[in-house]
Protein backbone atom coordinates (compact mmCIF):
# COMPACT_ATOMS: atom_id res chain seq x y z
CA UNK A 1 -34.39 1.71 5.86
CA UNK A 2 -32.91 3.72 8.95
CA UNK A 3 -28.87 3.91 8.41
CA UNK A 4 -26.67 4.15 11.56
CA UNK A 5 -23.52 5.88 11.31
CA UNK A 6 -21.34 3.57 14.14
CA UNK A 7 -17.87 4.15 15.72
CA UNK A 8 -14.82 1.79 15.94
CA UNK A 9 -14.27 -0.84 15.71
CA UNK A 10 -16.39 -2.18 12.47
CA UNK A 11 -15.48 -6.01 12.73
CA UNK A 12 -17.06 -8.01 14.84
CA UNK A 13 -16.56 -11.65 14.55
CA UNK A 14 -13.06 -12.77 14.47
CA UNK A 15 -13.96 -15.15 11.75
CA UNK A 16 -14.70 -12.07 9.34
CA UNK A 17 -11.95 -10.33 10.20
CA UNK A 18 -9.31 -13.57 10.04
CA UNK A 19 -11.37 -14.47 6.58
CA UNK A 20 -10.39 -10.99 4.78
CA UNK A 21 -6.93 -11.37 6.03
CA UNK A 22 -5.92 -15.03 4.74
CA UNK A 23 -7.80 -13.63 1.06
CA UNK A 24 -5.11 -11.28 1.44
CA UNK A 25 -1.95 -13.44 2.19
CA UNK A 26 -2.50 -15.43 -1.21
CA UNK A 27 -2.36 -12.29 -3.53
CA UNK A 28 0.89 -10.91 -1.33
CA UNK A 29 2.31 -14.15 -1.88
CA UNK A 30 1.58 -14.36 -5.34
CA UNK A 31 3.41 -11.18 -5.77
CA UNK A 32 6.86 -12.40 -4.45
CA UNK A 33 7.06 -15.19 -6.85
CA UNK A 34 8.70 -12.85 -9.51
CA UNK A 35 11.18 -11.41 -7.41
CA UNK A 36 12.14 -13.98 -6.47
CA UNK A 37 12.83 -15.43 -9.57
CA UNK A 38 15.06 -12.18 -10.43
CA UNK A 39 16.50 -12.09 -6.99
CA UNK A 40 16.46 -15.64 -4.79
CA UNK A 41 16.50 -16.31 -0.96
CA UNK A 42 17.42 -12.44 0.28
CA UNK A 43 13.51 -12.40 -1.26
CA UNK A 44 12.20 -15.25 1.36
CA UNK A 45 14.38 -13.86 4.16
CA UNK A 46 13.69 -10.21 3.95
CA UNK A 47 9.49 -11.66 3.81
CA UNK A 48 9.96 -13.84 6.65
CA UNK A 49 11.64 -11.21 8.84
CA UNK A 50 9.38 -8.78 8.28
CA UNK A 51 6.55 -10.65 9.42
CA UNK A 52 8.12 -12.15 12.07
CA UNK A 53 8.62 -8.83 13.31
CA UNK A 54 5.26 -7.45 13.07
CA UNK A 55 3.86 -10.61 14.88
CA UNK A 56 6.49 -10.27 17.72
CA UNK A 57 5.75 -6.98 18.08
CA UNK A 58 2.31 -7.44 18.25
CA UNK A 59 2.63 -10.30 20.89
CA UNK A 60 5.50 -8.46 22.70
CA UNK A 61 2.57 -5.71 22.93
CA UNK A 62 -0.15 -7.36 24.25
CA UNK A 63 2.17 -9.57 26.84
CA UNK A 64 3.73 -5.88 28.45
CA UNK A 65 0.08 -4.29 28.36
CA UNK A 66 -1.68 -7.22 29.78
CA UNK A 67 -4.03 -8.04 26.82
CA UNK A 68 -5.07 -10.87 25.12
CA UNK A 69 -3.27 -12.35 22.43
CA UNK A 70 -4.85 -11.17 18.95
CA UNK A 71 -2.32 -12.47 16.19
CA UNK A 72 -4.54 -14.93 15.40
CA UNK A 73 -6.53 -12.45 13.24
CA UNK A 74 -3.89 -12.47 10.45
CA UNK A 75 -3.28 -8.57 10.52
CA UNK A 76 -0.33 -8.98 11.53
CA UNK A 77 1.00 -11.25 9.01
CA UNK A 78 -0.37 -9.35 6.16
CA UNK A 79 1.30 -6.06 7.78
CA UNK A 80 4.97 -7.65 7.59
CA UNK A 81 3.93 -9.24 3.82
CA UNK A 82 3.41 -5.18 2.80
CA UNK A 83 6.22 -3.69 4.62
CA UNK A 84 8.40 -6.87 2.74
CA UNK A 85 7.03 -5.86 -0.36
CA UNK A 86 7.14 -2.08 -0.98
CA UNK A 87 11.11 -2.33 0.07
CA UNK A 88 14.01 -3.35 -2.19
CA UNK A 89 15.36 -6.72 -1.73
CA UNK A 90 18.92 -4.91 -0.84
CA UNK A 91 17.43 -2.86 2.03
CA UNK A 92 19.29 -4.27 5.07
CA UNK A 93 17.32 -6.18 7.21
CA UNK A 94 17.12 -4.02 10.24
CA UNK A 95 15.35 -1.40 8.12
CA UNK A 96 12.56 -4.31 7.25
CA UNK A 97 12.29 -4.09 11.51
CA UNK A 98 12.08 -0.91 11.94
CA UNK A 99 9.01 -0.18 10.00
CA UNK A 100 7.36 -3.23 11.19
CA UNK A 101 7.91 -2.27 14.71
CA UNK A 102 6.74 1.21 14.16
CA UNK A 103 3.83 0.07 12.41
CA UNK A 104 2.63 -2.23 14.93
CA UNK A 105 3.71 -0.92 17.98
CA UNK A 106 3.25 2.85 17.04
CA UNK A 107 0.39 2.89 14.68
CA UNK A 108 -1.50 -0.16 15.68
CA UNK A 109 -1.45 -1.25 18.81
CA UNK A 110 -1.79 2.05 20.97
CA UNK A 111 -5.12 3.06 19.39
CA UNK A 112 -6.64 0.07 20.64
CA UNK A 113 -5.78 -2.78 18.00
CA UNK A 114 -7.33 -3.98 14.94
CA UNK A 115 -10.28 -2.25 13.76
CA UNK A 116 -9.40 0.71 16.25
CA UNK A 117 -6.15 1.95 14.44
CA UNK A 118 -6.79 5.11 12.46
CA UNK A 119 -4.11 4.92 10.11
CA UNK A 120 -2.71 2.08 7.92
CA UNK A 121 0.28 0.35 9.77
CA UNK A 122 1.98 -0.53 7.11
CA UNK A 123 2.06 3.24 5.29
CA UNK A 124 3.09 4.15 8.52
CA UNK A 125 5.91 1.74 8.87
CA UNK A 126 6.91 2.34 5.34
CA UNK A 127 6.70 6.21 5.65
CA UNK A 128 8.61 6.01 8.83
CA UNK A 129 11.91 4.15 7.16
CA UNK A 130 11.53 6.53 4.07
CA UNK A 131 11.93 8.92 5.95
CA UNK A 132 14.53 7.46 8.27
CA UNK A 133 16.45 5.99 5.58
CA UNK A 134 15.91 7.02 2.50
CA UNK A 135 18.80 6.22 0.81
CA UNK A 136 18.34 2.99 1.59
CA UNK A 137 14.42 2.53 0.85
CA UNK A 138 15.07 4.12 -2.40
CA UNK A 139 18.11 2.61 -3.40
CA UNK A 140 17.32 -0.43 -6.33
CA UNK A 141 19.84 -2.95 -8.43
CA UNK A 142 19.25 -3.81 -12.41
CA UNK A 143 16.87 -6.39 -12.41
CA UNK A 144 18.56 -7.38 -15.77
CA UNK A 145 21.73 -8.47 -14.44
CA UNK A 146 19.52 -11.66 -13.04
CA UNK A 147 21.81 -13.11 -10.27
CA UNK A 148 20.86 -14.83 -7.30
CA UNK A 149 21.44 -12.96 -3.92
CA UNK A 150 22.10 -14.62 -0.66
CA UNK A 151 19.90 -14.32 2.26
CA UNK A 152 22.92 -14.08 4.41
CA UNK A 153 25.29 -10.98 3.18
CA UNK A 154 24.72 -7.56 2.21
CA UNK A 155 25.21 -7.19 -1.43
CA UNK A 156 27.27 -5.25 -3.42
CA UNK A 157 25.53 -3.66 -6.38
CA UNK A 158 25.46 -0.21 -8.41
CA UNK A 159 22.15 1.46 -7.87
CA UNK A 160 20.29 2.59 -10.78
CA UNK A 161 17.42 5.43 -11.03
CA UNK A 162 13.93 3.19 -10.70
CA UNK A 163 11.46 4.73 -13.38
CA UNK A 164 9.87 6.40 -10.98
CA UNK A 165 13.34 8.29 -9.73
CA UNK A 166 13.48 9.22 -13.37
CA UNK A 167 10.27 10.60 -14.08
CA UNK A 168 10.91 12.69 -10.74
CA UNK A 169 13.42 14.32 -12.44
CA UNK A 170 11.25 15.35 -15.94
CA UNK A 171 13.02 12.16 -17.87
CA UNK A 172 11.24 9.75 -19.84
CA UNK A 173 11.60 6.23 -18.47
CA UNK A 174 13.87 4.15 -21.02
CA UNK A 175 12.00 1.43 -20.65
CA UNK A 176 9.30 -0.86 -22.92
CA UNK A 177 5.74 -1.39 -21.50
CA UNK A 178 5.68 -4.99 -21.69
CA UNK A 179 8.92 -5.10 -18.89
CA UNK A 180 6.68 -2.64 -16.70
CA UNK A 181 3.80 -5.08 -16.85
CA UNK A 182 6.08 -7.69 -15.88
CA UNK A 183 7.99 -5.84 -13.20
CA UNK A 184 11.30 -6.60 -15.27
CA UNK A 185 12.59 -3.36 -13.50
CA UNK A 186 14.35 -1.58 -10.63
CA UNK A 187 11.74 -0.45 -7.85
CA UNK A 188 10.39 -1.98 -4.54
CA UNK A 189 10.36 -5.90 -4.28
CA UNK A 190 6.70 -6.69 -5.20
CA UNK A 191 5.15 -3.20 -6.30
CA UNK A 192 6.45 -3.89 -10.20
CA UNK A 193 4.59 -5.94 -11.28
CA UNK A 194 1.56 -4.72 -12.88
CA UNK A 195 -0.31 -7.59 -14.31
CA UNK A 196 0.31 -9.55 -11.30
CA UNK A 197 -1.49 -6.63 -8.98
CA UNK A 198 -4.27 -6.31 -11.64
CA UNK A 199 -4.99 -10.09 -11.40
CA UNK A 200 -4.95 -9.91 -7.70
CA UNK A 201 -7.12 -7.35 -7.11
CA UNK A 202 -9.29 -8.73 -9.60
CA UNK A 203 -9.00 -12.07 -6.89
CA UNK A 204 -9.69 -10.01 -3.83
CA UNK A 205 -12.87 -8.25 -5.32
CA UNK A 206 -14.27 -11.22 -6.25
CA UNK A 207 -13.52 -12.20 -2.75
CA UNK A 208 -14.99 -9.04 -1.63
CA UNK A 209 -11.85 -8.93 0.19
CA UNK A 210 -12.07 -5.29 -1.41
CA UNK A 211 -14.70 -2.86 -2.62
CA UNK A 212 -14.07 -1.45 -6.46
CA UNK A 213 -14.64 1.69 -5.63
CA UNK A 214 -11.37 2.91 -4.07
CA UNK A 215 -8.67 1.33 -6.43
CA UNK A 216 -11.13 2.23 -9.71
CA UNK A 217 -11.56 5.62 -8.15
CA UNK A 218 -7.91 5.98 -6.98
CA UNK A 219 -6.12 5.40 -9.96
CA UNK A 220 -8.88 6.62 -12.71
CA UNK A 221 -8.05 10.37 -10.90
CA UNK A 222 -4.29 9.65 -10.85
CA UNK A 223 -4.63 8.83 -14.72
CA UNK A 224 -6.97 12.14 -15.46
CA UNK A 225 -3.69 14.20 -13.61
CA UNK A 226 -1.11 12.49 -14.99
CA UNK A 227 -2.93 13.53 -18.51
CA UNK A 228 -3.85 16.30 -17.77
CA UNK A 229 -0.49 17.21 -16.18
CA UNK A 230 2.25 15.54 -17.38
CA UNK A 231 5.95 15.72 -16.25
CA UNK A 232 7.75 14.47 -19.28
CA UNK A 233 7.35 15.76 -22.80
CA UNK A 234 6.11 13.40 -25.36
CA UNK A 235 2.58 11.98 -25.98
CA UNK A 236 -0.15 12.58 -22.95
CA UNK A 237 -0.77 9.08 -23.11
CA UNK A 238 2.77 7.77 -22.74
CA UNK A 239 2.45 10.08 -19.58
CA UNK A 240 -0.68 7.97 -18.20
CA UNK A 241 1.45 4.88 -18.97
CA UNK A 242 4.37 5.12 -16.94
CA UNK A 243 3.09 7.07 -14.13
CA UNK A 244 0.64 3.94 -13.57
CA UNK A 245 2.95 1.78 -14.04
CA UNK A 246 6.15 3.41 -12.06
CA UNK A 247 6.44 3.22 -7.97
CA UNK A 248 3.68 1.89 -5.84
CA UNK A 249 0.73 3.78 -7.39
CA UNK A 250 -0.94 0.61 -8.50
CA UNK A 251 -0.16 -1.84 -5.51
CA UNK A 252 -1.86 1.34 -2.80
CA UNK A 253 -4.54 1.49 -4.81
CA UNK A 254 -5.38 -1.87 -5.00
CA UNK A 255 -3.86 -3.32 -1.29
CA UNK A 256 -3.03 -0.48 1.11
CA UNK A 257 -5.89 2.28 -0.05
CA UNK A 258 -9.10 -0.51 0.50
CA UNK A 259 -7.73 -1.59 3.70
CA UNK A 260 -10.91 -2.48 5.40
CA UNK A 261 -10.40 -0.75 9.00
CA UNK A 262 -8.99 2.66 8.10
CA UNK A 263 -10.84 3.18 4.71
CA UNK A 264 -14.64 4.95 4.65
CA UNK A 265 -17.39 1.94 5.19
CA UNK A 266 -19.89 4.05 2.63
CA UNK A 267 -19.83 3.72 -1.18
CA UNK A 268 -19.97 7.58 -1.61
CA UNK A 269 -16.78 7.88 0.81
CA UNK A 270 -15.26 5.14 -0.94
CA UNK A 271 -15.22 6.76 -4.05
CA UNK A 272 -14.28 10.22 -2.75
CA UNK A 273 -11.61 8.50 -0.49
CA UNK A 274 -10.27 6.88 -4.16
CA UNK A 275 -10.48 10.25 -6.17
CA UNK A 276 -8.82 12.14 -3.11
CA UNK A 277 -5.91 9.36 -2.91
CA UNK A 278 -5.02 9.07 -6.56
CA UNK A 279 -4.79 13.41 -6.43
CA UNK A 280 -2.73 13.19 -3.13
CA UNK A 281 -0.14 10.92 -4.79
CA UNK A 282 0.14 12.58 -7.52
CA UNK A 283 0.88 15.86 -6.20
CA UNK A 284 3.24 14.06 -3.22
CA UNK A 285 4.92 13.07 -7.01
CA UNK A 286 5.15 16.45 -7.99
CA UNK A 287 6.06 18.11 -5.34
CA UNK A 288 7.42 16.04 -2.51
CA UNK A 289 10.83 15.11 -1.18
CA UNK A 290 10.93 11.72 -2.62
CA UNK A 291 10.38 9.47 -5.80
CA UNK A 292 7.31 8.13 -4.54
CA UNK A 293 5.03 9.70 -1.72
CA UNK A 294 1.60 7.08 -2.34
CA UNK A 295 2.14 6.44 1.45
CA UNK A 296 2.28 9.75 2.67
CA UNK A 297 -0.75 10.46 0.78
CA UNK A 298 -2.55 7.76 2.26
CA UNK A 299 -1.71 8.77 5.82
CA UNK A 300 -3.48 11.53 4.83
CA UNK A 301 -6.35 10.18 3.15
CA UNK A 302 -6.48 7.33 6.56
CA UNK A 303 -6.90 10.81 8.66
CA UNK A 304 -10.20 11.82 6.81
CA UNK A 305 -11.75 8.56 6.33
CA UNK A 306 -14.59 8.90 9.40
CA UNK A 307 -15.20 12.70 8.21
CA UNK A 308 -16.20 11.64 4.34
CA UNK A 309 -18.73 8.73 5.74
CA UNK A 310 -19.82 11.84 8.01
CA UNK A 311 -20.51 13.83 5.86
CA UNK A 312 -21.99 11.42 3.16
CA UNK A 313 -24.59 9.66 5.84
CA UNK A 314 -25.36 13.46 6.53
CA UNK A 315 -25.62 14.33 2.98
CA UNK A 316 -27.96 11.06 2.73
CA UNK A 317 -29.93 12.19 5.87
CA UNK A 318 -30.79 15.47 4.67
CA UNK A 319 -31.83 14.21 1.19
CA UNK A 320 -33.90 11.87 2.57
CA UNK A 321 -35.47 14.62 5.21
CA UNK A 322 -36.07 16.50 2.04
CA UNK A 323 -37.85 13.71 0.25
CA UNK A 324 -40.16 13.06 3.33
CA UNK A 325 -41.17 16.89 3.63
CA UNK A 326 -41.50 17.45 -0.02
């Protein structure tokens, strides 16, 4: 069989590309559920303005450069459901529309659209804002006090160190496994929750929404550091536990790392784009600026997507050259 390495864009029906999109609105959904349970409305009104945003933008796009219409596709939608979900339900709303806005209309939109766009919109929209306002993006209330916040006022809270802030500063997380599963703890609105992101990337690759090899790959190498490396004293595999199970590690590697447009289309590059994103994060851990840097790292990792399928469909080329001469 004679491969073809192609350029961008890789979709080509809009049916395809709408179809992986609305398998990826149920599992963002699905997500919310327990924040809002902890936290009420502000959950449904930060969501809702944050895709608003990214579809306005989108449309506002197209209208002022004369294009046609593509919101249809969904990618929109699920761009606003991320950028809703890897802030804290406090974050005012006009940092919610900033990153959409960025996203779309900065790292979107100008490379040509969907399936043209070389980096992830929403990283970019949410590495934008961190950087912007990082007070704000990293700023989280006690889940445990369990009261209701309105969709309409800022609220007044005490922030508290997330378990990621903590482990960024060598402490041990004073917290049981069990509430980390459940996402019974400070951090971004829907990146907590660890069984819930296991069960729905366990939905999307039975969808083949997603290919196994980047999240397995991605967080198997993150594990191995965070083993091999730990930052708090205590058992190696109390390490592996809460670094998992702390930030946005888990939701990247399942939602934002196997983005279909901006992720390698090879199995090899899959699996070297996975091992190279769960390293990337964990040294962004270790030695950035912030709490959490899994977006950062896939900005990176979005940049040499098209050079690891090169350089696996040459690797495969050559083999098979080899095979014929020998």
């Amino acid at each position: 069989m004679k491969l073809k390495f192609a350029p961008e864009p890789h979709f080509r029906t809009g049916d395809s590309v709408r179809s992986i999109y609305a398998d990826a609105i149920i599992p963002l959904l699905m997500l919310l559920i327990i924040p809002y349970i902890y936290n009420g409305a502000r959950v449904a009104a930060l969501t809702l303005i944050s895709v608003a945003a990214c579809v306005l933008s989108e449309i506002a796009f197209c209208v002022l450069s004369k294009r046609a219409v593509t919101v249809g596709d969904l990618s929109a939608v699920v761009t606003g459901l991320i950028i809703a979900v890897m802030l804290p339900v406090t974050v005012p709303y006009y940092i919610a529309v900033c990153a959409c806005v960025f996203a779309i209309a900065i790292a979107k939109m100008p490379f040509g659209g969907l399936g043209r766009n070389i980096f992830n919109p929403a990283a970019a929209g949410i590495a934008f804002v961190t950087v912007c306002f990082s007070d704000e993006v990293f700023k989280f209330r006690d889940t445990k006090l369990l009261s209701h916040l309105s969709a309409f006022t800022r609220p007044e809270f005490t922030p508290v160190d997330s378990p990621a802030a903590q482990l960024a500063k060598g402490a041990r997380p004073d917290i049981m496994t069990s509430e980390m599963l459940l996402g019974n703890f400070p951090g971004a609105m829907g990146t907590t929750a660890a069984l819930v992101i296991i069960a729905c990337g366990l939905y999307m690759l039975i969808r083949k929404t997603i290919r196994w090899q980047i999240p397995c790959c991605f967080i198997l190498s993150a594990a191995l550091i965070a083993f091999c490396f730990p930052r708090i004293g205590g058992s190696r595999p109390d390490s592996v536990i809460f670094e998992m199970l702390s930030g946005s590690l888990l939701f990247c590697a399942v939602f934002m790392a196997s983005d279909p447009v901006t992720s390698p289309k090879t199995a090899w590059g899959r699996a070297l784009y996975g091992i190279a994103g769960g390293v990337f994060t964990m040294l962004f851990r270790k030695y950035g600026a912030y709490e959490e840097g899994a977006v950062f790292a896939l900005l990176i990792l979005n940049s040499l997507s098209v050079t690891l399928d090169g350089i696996v469909f040459k690797t495969q080329q050559n083999m098979r050259e080899a095979h014929s001469n020998g």
